[in-house]
N, C-alpha and C. Protein backbone atom coordinates (compact mmCIF):
# COMPACT_ATOMS: atom_id res chain seq x y z
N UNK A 1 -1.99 -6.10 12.69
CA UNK A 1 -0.63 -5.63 12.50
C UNK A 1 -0.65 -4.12 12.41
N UNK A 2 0.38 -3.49 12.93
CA UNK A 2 0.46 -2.10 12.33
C UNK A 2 1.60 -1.79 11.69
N UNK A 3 0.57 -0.72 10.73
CA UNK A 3 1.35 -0.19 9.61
C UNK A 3 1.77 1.27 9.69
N UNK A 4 2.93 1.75 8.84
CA UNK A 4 2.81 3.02 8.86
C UNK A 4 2.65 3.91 7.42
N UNK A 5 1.55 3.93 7.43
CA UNK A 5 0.99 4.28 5.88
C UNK A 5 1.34 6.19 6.09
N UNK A 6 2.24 6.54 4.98
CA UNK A 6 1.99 8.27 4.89
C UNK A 6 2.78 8.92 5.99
N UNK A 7 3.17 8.16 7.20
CA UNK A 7 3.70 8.89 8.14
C UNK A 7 2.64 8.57 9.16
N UNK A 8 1.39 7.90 8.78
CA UNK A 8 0.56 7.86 10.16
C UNK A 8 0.04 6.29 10.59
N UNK A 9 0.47 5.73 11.79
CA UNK A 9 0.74 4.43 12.07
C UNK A 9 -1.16 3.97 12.09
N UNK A 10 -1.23 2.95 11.03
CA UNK A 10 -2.55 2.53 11.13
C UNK A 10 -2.31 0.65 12.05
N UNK A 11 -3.83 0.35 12.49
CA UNK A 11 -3.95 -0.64 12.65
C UNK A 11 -4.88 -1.47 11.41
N UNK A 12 -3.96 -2.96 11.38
CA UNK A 12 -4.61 -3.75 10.04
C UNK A 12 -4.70 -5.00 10.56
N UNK A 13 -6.11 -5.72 9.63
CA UNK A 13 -5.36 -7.37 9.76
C UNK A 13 -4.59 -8.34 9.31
N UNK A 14 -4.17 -8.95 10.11
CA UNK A 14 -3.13 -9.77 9.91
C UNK A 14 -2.94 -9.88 8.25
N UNK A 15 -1.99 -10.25 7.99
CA UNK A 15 -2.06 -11.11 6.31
C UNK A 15 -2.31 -10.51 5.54
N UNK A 16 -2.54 -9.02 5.17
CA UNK A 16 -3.09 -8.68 4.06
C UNK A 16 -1.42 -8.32 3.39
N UNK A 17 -2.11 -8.11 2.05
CA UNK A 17 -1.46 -7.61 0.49
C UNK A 17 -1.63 -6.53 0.27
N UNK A 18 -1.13 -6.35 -0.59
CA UNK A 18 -0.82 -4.43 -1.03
C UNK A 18 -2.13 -4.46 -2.02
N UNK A 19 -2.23 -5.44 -2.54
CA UNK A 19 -3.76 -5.64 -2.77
C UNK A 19 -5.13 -5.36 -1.79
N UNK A 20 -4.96 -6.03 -0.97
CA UNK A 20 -6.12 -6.17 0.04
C UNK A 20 -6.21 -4.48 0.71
N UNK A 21 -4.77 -3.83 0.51
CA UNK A 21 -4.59 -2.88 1.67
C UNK A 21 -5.52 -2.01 0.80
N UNK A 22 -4.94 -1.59 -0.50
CA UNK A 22 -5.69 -0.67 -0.87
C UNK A 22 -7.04 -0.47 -1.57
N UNK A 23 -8.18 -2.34 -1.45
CA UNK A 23 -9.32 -2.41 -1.37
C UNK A 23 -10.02 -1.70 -0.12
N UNK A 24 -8.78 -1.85 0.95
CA UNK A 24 -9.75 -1.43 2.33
C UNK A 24 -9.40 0.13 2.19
N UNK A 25 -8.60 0.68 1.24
CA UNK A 25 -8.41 2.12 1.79
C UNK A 25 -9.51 3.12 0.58
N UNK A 26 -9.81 2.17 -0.03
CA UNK A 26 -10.89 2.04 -1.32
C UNK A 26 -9.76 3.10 -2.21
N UNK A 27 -8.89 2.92 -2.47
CA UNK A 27 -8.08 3.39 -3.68
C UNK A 27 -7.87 2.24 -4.81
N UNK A 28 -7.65 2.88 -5.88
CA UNK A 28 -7.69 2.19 -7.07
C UNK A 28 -6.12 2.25 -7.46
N UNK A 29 -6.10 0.72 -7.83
CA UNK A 29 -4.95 -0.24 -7.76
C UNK A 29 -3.69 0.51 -8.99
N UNK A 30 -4.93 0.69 -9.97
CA UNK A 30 -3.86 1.48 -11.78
C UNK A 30 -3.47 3.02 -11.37
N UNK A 31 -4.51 3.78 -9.83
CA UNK A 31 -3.89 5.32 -9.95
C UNK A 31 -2.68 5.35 -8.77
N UNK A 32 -2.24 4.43 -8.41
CA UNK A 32 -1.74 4.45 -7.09
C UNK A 32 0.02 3.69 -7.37
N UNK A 33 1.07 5.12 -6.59
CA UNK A 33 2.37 4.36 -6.41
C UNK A 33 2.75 4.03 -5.30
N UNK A 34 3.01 2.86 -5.04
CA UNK A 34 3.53 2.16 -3.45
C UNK A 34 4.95 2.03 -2.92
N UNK A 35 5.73 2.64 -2.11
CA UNK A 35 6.46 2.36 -1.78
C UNK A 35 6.68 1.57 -0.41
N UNK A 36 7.34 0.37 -0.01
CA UNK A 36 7.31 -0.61 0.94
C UNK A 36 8.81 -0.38 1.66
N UNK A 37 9.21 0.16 3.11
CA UNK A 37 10.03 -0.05 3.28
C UNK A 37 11.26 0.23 2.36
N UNK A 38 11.06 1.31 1.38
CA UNK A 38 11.94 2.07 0.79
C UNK A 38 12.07 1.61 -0.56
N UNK A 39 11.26 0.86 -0.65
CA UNK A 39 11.69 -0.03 -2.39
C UNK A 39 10.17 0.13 -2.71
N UNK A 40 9.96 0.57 -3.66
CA UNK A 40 9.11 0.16 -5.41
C UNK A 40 8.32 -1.05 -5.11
N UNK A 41 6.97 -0.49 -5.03
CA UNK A 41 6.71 -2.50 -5.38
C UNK A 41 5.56 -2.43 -6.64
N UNK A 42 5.75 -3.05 -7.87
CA UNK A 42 5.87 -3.31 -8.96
C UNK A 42 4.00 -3.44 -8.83
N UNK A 43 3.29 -2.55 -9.46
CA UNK A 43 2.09 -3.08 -9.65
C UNK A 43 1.82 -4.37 -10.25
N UNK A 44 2.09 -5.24 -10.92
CA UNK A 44 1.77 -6.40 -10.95
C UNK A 44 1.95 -7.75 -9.96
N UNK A 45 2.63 -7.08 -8.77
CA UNK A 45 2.75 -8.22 -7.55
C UNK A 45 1.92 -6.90 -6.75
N UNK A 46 1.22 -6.66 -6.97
CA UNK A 46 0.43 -6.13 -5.39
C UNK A 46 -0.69 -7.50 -4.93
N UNK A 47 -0.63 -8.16 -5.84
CA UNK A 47 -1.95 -9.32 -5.32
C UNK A 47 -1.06 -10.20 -4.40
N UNK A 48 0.31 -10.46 -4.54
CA UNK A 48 1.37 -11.20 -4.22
C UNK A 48 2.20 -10.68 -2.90
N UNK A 49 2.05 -9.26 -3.13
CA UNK A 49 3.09 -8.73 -1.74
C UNK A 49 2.49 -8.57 -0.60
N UNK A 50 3.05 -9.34 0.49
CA UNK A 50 2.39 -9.37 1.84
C UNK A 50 2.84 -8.45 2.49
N UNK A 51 2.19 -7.63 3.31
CA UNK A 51 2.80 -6.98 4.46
C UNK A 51 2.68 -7.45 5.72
N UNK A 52 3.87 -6.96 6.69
CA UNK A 52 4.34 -7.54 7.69
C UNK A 52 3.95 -5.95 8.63
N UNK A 53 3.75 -6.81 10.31
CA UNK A 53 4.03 -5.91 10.81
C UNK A 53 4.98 -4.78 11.54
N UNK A 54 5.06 -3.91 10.95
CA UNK A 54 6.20 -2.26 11.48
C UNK A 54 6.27 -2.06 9.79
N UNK A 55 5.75 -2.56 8.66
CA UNK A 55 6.25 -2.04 7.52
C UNK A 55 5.66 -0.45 7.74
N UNK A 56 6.81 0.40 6.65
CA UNK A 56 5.92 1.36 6.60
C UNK A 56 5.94 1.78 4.45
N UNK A 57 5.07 2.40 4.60
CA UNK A 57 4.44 2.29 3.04
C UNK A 57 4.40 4.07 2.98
N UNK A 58 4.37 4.46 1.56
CA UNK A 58 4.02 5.42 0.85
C UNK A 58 3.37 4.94 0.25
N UNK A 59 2.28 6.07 0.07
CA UNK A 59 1.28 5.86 -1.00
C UNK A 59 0.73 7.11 -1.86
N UNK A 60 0.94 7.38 -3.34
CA UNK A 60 0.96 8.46 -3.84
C UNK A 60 0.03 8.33 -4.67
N UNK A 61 -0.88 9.06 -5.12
CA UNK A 61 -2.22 9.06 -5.87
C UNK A 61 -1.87 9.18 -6.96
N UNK A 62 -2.19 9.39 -8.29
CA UNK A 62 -1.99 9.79 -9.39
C UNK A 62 -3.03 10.22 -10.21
N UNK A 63 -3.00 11.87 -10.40
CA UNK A 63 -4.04 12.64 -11.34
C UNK A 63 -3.90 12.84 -12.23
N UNK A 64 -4.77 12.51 -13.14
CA UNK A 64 -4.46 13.01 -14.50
C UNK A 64 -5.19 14.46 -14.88
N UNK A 65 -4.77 14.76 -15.80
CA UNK A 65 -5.51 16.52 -15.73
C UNK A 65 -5.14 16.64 -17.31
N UNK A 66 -5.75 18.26 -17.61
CA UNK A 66 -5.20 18.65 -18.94
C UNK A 66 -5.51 20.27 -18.65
């Protein structure tokens, strides 16, 4: 399927989760905000939310600092 992660159209396989996506992008699940097609998706359904293909996603890191 392709995705459009960030503004840049990736190719994926079939069936994955917002889970699966961001094992393969090796980002960590607690520093990371997702947006799907313009809506929020709730860190506790990333094991649950499927993506389809033409979604497109944001994905924003989160640093902590002092």
């Amino acid at each position: 399927m392709r995705l459009r992660i960030n503004g840049d159209d990736k190719e994926l396989a079939d069936g994955l989760t917002v889970a699966q996506l961001l094992d393969e992008l090796s980002l960590e699940p607690t520093r990371v905000a997702i947006e799907r097609n313009k809506q929020l998706v709730r860190r506790a359904t990333f094991t649950e939310t499927a993506l389809a293909d033409g979604d497109e996603l944001e994905i924003v890191t989160l640093v902590g600092g002092g």
